[in-house]
N, C-alpha and C. Protein backbone atom coordinates (compact mmCIF):
# COMPACT_ATOMS: atom_id res chain seq x y z
N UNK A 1 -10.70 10.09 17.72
CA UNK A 1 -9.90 9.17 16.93
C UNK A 1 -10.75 8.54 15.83
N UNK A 2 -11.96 8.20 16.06
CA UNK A 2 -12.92 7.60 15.00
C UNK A 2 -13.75 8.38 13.83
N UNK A 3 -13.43 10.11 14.21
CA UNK A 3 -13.63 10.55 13.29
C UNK A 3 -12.34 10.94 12.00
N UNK A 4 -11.20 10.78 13.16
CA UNK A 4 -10.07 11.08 11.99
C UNK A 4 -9.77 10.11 11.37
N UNK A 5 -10.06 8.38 11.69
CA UNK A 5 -9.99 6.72 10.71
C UNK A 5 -10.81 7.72 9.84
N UNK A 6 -12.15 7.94 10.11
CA UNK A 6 -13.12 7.72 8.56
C UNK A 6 -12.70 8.94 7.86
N UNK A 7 -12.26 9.96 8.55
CA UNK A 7 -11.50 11.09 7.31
C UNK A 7 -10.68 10.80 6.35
N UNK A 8 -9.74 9.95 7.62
CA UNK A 8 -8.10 9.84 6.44
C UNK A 8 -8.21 8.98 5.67
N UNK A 9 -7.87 9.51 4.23
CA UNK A 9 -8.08 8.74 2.55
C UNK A 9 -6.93 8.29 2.26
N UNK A 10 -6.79 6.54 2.06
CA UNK A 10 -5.36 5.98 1.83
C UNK A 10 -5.96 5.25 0.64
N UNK A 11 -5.47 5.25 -0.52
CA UNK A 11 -5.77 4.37 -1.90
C UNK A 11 -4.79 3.61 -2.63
N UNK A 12 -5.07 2.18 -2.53
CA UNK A 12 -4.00 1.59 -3.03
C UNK A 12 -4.58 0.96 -3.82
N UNK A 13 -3.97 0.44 -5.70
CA UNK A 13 -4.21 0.24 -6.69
C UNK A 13 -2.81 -0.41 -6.92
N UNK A 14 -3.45 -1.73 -7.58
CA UNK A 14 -2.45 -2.60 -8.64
C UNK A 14 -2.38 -2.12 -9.17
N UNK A 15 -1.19 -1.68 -9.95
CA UNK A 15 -0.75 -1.27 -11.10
C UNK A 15 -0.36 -2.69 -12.39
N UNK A 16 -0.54 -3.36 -11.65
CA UNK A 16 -0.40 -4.95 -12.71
C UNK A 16 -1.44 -4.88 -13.91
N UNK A 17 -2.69 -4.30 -13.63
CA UNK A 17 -3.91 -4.56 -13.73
C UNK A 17 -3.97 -3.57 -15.23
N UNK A 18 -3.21 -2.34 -15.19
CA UNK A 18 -2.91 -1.58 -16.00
C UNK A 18 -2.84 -1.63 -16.88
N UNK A 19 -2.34 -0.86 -18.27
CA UNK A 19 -2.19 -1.03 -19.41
C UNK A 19 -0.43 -0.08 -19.92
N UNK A 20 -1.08 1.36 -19.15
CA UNK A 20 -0.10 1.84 -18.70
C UNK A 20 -0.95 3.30 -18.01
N UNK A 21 0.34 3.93 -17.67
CA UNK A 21 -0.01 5.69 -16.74
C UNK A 21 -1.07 6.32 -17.05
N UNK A 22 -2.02 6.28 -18.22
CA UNK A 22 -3.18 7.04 -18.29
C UNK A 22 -3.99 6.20 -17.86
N UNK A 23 -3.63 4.97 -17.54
CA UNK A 23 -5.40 4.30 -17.19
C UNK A 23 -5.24 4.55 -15.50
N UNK A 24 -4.01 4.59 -15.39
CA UNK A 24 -3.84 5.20 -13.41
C UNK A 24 -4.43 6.54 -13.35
N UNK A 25 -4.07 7.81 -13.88
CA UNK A 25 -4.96 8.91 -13.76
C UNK A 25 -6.30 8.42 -14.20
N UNK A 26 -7.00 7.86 -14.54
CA UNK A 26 -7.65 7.47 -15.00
C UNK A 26 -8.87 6.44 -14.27
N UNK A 27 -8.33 5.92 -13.45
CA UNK A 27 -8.71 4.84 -11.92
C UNK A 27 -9.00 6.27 -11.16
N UNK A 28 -7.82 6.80 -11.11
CA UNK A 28 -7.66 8.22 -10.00
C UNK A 28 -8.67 8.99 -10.02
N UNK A 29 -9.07 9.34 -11.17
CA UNK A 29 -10.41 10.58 -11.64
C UNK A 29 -11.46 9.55 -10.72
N UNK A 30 -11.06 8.51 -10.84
CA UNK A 30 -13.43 7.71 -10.28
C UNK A 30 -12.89 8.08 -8.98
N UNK A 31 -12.29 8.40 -8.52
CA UNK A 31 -12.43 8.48 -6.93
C UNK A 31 -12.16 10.28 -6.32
N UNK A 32 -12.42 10.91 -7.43
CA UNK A 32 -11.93 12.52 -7.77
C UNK A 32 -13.45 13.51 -7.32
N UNK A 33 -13.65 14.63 -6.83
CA UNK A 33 -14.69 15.13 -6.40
C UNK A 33 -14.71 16.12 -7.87
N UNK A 34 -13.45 16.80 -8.77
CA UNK A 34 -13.53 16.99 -10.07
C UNK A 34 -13.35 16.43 -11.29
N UNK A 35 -14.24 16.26 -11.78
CA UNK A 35 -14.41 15.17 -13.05
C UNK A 35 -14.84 16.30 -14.38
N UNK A 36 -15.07 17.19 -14.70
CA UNK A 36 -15.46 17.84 -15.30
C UNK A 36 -14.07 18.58 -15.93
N UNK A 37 -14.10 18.68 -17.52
CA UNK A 37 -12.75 19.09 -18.68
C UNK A 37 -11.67 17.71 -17.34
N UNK A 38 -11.42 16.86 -17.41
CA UNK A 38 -10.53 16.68 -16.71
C UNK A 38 -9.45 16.37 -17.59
N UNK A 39 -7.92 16.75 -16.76
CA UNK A 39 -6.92 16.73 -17.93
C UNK A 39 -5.88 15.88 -16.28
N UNK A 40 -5.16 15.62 -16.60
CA UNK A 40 -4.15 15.18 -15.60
C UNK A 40 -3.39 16.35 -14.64
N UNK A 41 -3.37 17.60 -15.16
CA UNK A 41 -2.75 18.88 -14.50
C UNK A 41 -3.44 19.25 -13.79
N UNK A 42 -5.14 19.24 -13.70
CA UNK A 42 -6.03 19.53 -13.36
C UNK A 42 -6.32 19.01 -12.12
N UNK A 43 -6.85 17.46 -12.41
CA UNK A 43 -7.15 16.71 -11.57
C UNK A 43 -6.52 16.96 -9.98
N UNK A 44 -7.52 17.27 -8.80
CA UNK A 44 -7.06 17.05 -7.57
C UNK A 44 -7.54 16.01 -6.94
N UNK A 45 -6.95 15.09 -6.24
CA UNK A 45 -7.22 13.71 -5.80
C UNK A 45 -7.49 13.92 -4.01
N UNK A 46 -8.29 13.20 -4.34
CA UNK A 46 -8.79 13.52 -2.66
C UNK A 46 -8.42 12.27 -1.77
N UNK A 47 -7.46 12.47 -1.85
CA UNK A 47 -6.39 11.29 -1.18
C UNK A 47 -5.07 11.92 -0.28
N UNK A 48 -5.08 11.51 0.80
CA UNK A 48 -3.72 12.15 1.77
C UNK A 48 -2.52 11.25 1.11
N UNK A 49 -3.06 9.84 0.97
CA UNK A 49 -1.82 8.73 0.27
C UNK A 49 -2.41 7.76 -0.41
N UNK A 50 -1.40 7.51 -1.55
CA UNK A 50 -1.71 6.34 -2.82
C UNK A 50 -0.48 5.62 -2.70
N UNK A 51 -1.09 4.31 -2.25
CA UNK A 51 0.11 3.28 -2.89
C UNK A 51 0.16 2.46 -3.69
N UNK A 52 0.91 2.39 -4.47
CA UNK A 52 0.36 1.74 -5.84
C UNK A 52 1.46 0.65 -6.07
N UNK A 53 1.27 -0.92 -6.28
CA UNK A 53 1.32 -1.84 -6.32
C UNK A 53 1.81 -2.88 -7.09
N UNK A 54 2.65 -3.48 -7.56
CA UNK A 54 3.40 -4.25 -8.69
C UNK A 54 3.49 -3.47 -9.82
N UNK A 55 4.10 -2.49 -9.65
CA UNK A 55 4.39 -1.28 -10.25
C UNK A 55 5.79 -1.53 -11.52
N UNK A 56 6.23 -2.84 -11.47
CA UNK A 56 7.40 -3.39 -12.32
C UNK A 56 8.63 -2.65 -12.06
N UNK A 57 9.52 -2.86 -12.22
CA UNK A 57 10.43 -2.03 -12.19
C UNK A 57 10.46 -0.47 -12.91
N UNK A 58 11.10 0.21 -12.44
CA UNK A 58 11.02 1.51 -12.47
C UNK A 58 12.18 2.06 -13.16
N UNK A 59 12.36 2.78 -14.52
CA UNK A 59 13.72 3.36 -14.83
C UNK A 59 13.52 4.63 -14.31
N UNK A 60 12.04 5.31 -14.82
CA UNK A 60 11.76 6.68 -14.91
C UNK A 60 10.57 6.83 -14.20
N UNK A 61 11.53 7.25 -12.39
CA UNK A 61 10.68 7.53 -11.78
C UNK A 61 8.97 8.47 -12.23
N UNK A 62 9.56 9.35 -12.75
CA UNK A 62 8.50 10.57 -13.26
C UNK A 62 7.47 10.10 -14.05
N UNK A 63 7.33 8.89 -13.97
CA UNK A 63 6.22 7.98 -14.67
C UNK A 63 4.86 8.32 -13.84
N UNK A 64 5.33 8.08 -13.16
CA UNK A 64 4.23 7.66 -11.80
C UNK A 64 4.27 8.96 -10.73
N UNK A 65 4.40 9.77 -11.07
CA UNK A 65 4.24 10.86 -10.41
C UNK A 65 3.26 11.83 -10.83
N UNK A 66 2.57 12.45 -9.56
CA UNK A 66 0.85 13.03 -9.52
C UNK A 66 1.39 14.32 -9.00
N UNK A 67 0.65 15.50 -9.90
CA UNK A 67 0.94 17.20 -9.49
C UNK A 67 0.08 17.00 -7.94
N UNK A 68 1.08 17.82 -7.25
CA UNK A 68 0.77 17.71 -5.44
C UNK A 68 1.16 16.54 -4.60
N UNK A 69 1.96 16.24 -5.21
CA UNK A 69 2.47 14.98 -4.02
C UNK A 69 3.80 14.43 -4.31
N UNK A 70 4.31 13.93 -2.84
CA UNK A 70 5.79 13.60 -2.93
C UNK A 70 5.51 12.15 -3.26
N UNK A 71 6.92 11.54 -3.95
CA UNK A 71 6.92 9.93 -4.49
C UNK A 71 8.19 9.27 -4.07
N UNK A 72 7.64 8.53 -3.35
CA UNK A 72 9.14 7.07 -2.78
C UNK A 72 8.57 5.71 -3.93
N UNK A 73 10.05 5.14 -3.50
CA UNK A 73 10.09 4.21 -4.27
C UNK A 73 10.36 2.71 -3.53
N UNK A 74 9.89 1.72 -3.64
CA UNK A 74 10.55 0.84 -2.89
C UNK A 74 12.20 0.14 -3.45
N UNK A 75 12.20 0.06 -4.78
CA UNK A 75 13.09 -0.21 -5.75
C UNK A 75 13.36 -1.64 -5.83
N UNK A 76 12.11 -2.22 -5.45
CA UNK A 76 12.14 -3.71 -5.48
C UNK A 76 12.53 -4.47 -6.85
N UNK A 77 13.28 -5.17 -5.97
CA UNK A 77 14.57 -6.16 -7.43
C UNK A 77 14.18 -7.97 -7.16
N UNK A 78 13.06 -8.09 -6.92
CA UNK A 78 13.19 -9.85 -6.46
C UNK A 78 12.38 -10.40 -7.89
N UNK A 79 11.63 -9.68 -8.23
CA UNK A 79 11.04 -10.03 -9.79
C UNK A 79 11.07 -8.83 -10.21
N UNK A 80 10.13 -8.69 -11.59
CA UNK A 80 9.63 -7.70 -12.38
C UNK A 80 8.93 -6.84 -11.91
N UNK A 81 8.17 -7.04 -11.05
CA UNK A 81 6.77 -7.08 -10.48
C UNK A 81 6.71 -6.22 -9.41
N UNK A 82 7.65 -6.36 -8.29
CA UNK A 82 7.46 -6.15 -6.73
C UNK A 82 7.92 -4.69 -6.25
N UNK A 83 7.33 -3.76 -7.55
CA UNK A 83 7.71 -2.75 -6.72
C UNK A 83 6.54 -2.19 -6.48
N UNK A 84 6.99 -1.36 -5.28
CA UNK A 84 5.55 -0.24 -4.31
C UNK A 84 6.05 1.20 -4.20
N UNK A 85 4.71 2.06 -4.75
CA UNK A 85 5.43 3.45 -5.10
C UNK A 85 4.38 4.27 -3.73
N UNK A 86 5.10 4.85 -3.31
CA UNK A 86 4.26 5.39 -1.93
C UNK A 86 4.04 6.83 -2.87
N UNK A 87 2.61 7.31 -2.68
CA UNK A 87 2.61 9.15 -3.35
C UNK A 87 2.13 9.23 -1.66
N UNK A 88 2.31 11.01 -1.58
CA UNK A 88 2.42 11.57 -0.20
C UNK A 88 1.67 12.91 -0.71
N UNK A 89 0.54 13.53 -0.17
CA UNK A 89 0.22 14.70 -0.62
C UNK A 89 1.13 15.28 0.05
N UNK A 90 1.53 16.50 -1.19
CA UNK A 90 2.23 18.01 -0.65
C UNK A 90 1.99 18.92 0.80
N UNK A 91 2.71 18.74 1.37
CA UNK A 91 2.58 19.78 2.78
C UNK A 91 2.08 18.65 4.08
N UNK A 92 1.88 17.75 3.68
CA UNK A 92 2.05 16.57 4.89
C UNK A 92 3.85 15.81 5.51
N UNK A 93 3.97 16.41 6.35
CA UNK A 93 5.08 15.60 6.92
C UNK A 93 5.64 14.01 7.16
N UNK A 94 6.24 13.71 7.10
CA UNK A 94 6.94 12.12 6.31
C UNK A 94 8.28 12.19 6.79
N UNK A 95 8.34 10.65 6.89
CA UNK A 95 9.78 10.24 6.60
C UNK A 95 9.61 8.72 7.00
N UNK A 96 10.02 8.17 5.77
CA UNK A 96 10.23 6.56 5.72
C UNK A 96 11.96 5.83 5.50
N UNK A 97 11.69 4.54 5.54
CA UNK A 97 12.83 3.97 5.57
C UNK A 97 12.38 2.62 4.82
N UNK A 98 13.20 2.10 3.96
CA UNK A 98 13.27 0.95 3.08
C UNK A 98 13.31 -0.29 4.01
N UNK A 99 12.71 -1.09 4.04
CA UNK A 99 13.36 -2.62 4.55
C UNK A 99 12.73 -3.90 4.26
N UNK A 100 13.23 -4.76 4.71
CA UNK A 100 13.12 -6.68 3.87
C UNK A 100 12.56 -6.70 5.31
N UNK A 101 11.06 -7.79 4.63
CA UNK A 101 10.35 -8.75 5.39
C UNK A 101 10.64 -9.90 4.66
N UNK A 102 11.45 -10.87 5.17
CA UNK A 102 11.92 -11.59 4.32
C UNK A 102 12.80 -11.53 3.10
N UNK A 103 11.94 -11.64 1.35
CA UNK A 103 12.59 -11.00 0.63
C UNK A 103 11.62 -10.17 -0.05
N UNK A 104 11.11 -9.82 0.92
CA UNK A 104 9.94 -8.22 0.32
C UNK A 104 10.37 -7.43 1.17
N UNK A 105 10.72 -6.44 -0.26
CA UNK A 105 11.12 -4.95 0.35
C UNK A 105 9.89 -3.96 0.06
N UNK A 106 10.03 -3.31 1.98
CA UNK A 106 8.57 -2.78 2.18
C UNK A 106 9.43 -1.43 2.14
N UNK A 107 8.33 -0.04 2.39
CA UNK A 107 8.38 1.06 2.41
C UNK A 107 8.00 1.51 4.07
N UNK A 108 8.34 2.14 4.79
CA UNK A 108 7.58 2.22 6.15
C UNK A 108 8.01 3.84 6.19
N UNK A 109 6.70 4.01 6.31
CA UNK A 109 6.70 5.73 6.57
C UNK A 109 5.80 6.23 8.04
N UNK A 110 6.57 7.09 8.27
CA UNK A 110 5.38 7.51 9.25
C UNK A 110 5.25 9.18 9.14
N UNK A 111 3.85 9.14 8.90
CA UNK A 111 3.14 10.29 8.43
C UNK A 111 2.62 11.36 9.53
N UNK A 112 2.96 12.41 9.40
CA UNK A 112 2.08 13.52 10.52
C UNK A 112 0.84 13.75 9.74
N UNK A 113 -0.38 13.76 9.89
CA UNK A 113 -1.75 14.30 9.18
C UNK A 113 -2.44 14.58 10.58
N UNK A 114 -2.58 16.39 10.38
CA UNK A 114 -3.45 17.14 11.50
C UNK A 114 -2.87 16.43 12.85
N UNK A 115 -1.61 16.89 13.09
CA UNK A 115 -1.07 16.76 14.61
C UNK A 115 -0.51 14.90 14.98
N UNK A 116 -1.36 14.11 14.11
CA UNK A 116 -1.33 12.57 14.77
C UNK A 116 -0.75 11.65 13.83
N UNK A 117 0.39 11.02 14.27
CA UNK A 117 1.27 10.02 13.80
C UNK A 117 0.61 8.90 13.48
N UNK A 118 0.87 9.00 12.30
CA UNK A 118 0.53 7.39 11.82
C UNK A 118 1.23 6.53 10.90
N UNK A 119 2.01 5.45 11.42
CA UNK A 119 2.62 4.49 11.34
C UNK A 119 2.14 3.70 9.60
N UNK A 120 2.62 3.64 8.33
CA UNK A 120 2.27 3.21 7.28
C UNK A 120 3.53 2.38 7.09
N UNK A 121 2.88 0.80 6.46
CA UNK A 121 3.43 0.06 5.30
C UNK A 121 2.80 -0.67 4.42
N UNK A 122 3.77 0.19 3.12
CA UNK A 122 3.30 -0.17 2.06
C UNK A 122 3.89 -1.73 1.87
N UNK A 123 3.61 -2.52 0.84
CA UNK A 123 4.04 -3.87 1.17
C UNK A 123 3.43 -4.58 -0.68
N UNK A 124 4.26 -5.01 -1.28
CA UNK A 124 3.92 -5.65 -1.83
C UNK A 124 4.42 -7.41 -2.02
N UNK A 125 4.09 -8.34 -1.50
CA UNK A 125 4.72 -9.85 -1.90
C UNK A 125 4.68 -10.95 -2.54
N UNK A 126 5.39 -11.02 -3.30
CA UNK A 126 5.32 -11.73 -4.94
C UNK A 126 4.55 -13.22 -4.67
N UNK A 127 3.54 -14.16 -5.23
CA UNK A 127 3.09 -14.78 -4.61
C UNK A 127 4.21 -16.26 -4.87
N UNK A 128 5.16 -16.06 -5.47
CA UNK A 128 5.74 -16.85 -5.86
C UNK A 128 7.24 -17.19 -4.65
N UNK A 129 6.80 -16.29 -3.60
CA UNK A 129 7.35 -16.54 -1.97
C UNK A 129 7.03 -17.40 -1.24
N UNK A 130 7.47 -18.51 -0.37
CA UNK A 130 6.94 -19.39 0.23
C UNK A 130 6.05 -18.49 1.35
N UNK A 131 4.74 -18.91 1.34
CA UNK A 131 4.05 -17.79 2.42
C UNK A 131 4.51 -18.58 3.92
N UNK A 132 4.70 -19.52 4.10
CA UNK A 132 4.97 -19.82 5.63
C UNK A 132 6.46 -19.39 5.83
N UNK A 133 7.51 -19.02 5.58
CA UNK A 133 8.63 -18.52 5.67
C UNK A 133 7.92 -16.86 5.67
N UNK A 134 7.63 -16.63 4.85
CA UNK A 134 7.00 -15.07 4.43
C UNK A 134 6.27 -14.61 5.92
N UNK A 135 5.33 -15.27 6.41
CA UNK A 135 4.14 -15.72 7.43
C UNK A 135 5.40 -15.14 8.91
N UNK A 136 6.31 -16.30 8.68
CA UNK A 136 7.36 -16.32 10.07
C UNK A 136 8.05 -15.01 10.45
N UNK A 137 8.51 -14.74 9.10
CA UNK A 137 9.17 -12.77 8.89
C UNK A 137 8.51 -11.99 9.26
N UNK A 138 7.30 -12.27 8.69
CA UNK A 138 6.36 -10.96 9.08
C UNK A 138 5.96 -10.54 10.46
N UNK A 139 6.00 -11.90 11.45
CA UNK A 139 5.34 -12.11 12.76
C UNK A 139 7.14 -11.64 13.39
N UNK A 140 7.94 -11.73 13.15
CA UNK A 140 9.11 -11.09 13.81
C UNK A 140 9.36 -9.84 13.77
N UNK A 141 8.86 -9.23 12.36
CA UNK A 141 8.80 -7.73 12.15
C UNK A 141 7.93 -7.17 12.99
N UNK A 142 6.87 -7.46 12.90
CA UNK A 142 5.84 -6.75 13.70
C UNK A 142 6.06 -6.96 15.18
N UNK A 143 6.14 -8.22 15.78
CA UNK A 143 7.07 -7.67 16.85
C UNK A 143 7.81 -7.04 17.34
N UNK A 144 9.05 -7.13 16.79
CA UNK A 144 10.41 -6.14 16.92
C UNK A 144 10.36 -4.64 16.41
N UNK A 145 9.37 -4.29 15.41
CA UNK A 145 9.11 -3.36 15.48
C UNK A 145 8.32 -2.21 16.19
N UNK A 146 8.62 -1.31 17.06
CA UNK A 146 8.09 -0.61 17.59
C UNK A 146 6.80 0.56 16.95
N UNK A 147 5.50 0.11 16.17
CA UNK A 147 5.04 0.85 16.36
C UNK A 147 4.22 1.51 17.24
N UNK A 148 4.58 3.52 17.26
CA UNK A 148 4.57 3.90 18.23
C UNK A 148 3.47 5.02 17.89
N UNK A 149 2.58 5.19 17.32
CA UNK A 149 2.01 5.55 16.49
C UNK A 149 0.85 5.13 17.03
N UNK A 150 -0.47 6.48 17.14
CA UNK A 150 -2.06 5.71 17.61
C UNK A 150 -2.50 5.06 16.32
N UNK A 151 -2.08 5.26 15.13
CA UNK A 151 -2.60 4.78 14.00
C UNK A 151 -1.30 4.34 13.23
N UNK A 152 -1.67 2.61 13.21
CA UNK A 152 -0.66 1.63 12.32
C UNK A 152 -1.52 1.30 10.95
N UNK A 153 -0.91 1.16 9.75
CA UNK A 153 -1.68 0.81 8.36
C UNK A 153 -0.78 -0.70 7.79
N UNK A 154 -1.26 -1.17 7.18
CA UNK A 154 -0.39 -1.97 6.41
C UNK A 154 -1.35 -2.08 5.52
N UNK A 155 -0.76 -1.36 4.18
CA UNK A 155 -1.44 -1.50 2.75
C UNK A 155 -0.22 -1.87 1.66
N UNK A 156 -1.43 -2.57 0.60
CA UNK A 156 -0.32 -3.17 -0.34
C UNK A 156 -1.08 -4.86 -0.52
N UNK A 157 -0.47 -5.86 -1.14
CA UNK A 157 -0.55 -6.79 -1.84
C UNK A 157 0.31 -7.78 -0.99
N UNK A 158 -0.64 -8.75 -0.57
CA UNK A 158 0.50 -10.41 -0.03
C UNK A 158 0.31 -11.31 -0.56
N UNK A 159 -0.60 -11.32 -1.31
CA UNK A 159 -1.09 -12.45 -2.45
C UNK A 159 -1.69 -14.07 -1.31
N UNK A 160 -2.04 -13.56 -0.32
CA UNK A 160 -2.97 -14.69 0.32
C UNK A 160 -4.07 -14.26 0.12
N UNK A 161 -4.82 -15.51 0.08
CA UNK A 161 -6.49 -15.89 -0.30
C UNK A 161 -7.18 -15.55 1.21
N UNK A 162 -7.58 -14.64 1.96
CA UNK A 162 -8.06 -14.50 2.92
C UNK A 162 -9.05 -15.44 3.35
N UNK A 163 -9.80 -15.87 2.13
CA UNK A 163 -11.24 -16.42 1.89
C UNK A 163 -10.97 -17.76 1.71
N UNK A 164 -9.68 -18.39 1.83
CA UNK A 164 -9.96 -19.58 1.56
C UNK A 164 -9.95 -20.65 2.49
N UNK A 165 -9.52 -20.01 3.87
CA UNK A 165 -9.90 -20.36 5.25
C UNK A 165 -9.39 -21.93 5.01
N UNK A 166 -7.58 -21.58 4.83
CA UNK A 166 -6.53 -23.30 5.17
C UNK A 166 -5.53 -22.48 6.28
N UNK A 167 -4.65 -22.65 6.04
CA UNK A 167 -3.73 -22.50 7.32
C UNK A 167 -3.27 -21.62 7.06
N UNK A 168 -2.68 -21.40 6.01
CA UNK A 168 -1.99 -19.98 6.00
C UNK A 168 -2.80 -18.26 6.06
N UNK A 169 -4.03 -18.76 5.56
CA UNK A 169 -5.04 -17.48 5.98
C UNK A 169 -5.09 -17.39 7.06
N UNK A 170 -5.34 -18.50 7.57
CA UNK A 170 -5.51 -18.49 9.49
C UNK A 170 -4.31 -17.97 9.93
N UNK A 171 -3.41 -18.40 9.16
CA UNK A 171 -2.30 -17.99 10.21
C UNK A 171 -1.79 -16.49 10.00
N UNK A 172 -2.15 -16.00 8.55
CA UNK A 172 -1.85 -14.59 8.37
C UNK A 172 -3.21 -14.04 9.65
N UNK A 173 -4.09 -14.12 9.47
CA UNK A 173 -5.60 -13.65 10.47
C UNK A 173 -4.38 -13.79 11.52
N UNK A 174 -4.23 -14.70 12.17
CA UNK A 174 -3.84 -14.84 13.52
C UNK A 174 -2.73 -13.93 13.87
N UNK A 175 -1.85 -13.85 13.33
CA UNK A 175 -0.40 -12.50 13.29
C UNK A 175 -0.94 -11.28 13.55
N UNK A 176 -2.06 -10.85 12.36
CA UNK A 176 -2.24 -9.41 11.87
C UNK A 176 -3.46 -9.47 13.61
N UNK A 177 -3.88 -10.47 13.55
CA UNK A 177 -4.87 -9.93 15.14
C UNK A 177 -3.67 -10.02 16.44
N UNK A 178 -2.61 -10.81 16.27
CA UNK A 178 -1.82 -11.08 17.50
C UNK A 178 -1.03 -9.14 17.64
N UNK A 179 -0.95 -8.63 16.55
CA UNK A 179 -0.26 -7.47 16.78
C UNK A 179 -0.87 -6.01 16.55
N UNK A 180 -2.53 -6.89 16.40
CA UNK A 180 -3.34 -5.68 16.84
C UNK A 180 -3.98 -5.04 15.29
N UNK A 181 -4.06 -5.12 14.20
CA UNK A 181 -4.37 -5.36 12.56
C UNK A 181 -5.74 -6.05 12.67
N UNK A 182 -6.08 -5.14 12.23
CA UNK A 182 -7.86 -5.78 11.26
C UNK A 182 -7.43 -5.96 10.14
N UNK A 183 -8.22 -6.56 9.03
CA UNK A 183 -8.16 -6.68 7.71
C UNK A 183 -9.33 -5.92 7.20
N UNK A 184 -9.46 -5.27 6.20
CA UNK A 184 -10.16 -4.39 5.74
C UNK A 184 -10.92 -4.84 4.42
N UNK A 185 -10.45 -5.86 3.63
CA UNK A 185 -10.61 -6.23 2.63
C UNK A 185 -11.17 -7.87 2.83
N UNK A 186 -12.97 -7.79 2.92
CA UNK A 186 -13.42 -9.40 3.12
C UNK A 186 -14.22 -9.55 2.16
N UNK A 187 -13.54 -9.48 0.66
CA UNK A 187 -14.55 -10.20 -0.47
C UNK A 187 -13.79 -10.66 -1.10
N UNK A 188 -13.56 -11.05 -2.01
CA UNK A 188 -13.36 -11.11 -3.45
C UNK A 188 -12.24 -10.01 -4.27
N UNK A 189 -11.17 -10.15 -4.13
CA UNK A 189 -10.80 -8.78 -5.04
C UNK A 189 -10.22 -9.09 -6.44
N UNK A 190 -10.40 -9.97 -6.67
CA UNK A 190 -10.21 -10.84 -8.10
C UNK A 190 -11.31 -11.61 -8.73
N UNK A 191 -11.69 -11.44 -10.07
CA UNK A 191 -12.67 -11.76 -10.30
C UNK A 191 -12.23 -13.29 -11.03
N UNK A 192 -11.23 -13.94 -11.12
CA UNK A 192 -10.62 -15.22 -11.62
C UNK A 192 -10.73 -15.61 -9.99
N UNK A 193 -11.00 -15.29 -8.65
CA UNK A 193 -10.68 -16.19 -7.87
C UNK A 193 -12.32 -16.63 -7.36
N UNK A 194 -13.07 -15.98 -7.99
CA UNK A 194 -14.84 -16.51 -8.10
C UNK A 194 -14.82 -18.23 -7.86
């Protein structure tokens, strides 16, 4: 099991951060084993899954779509902002379902890679959500939800300060450990929150 965590490649990128679609192929190439003539047709990404992150609303899906991989959408309508685009490499088995944690609409897929189920949500939540209502949803979801899966993910954006150690970090820490969730991310991922 601990050699297939450090195999399997999951990459998730704000798309807020953007300018537009070439600076995403473009993020994509630094994490690419071919970098050489690279053109976007070219490029193979050494990634099983990309989820990509305040993605704004979406007219034209085919924006955001990478040669070799399938694309969901969350089709998030609560701002501008809150949508999450799941990519799926080609020939990996899937099947997700849309749903509200609160009023964030997540993506939940569960993925076959080499024989073993693994339980993914993508998640993006606008920070402009009350996080202790947000906090309460989330701890009912993860309860009531059955994952059944040796490997659970939750990737994506909640817009809590992990680092700023008041109550609501604690209390996100305390959920994501009550239902079995590490956090993966203990620095800094904003350079305005220095």
């Amino acid at each position: 099991m601990d050699q297939f965590i450090r195999n399997f490649k999951v990459k998730q990128i704000n798309t807020e951060i953007l300018d537009n679609t070439t600076e995403l192929n473009e993020i994509l190439t630094k994490y690419t084993k071919n970098l050489r003539n690279w053109s976007a047709e070219q490029v193979t990404y050494d990634f099983e899954i990309i989820v990509l992150t305040e993605t704004w609303k979406i007219e034209n899906l085919d924006l955001f779509s990478l040669k070799g991989y399938n694309i969901t959408y969350n089709e998030g309508n609560l701002n501008q902002n809150d949508g999450v685009v799941l990519l799926i490499k080609e020939g990996i088995s899937y099947e997700y379902i849309l749903e509200n944690i609160f009023e964030t609409k997540v993506i939940r897929a569960k993925v076959n890679i080499e024989d073993t189920m693994v339980d993914i949500l993508c998640i993006y939540k606008s920070p402009t959500l009350n996080n202790k209502d947000f906090l309460e949803h989330l701890d009912y979801y993860l309860g009531n939800k059955h994952f059944r899966s040796n490997i659970n993910i939750i990737v994506g954006d909640i817009n809590i300060d992990l680092l700023a150690n008041d109550n609501i970090s604690n209390e996100y820490l305390n959920i994501m450990s009550e239902h079995n969730f590490l956090p993966t991310i203990n620095r800094i991922t904003r350079n305005e929150s220095k």
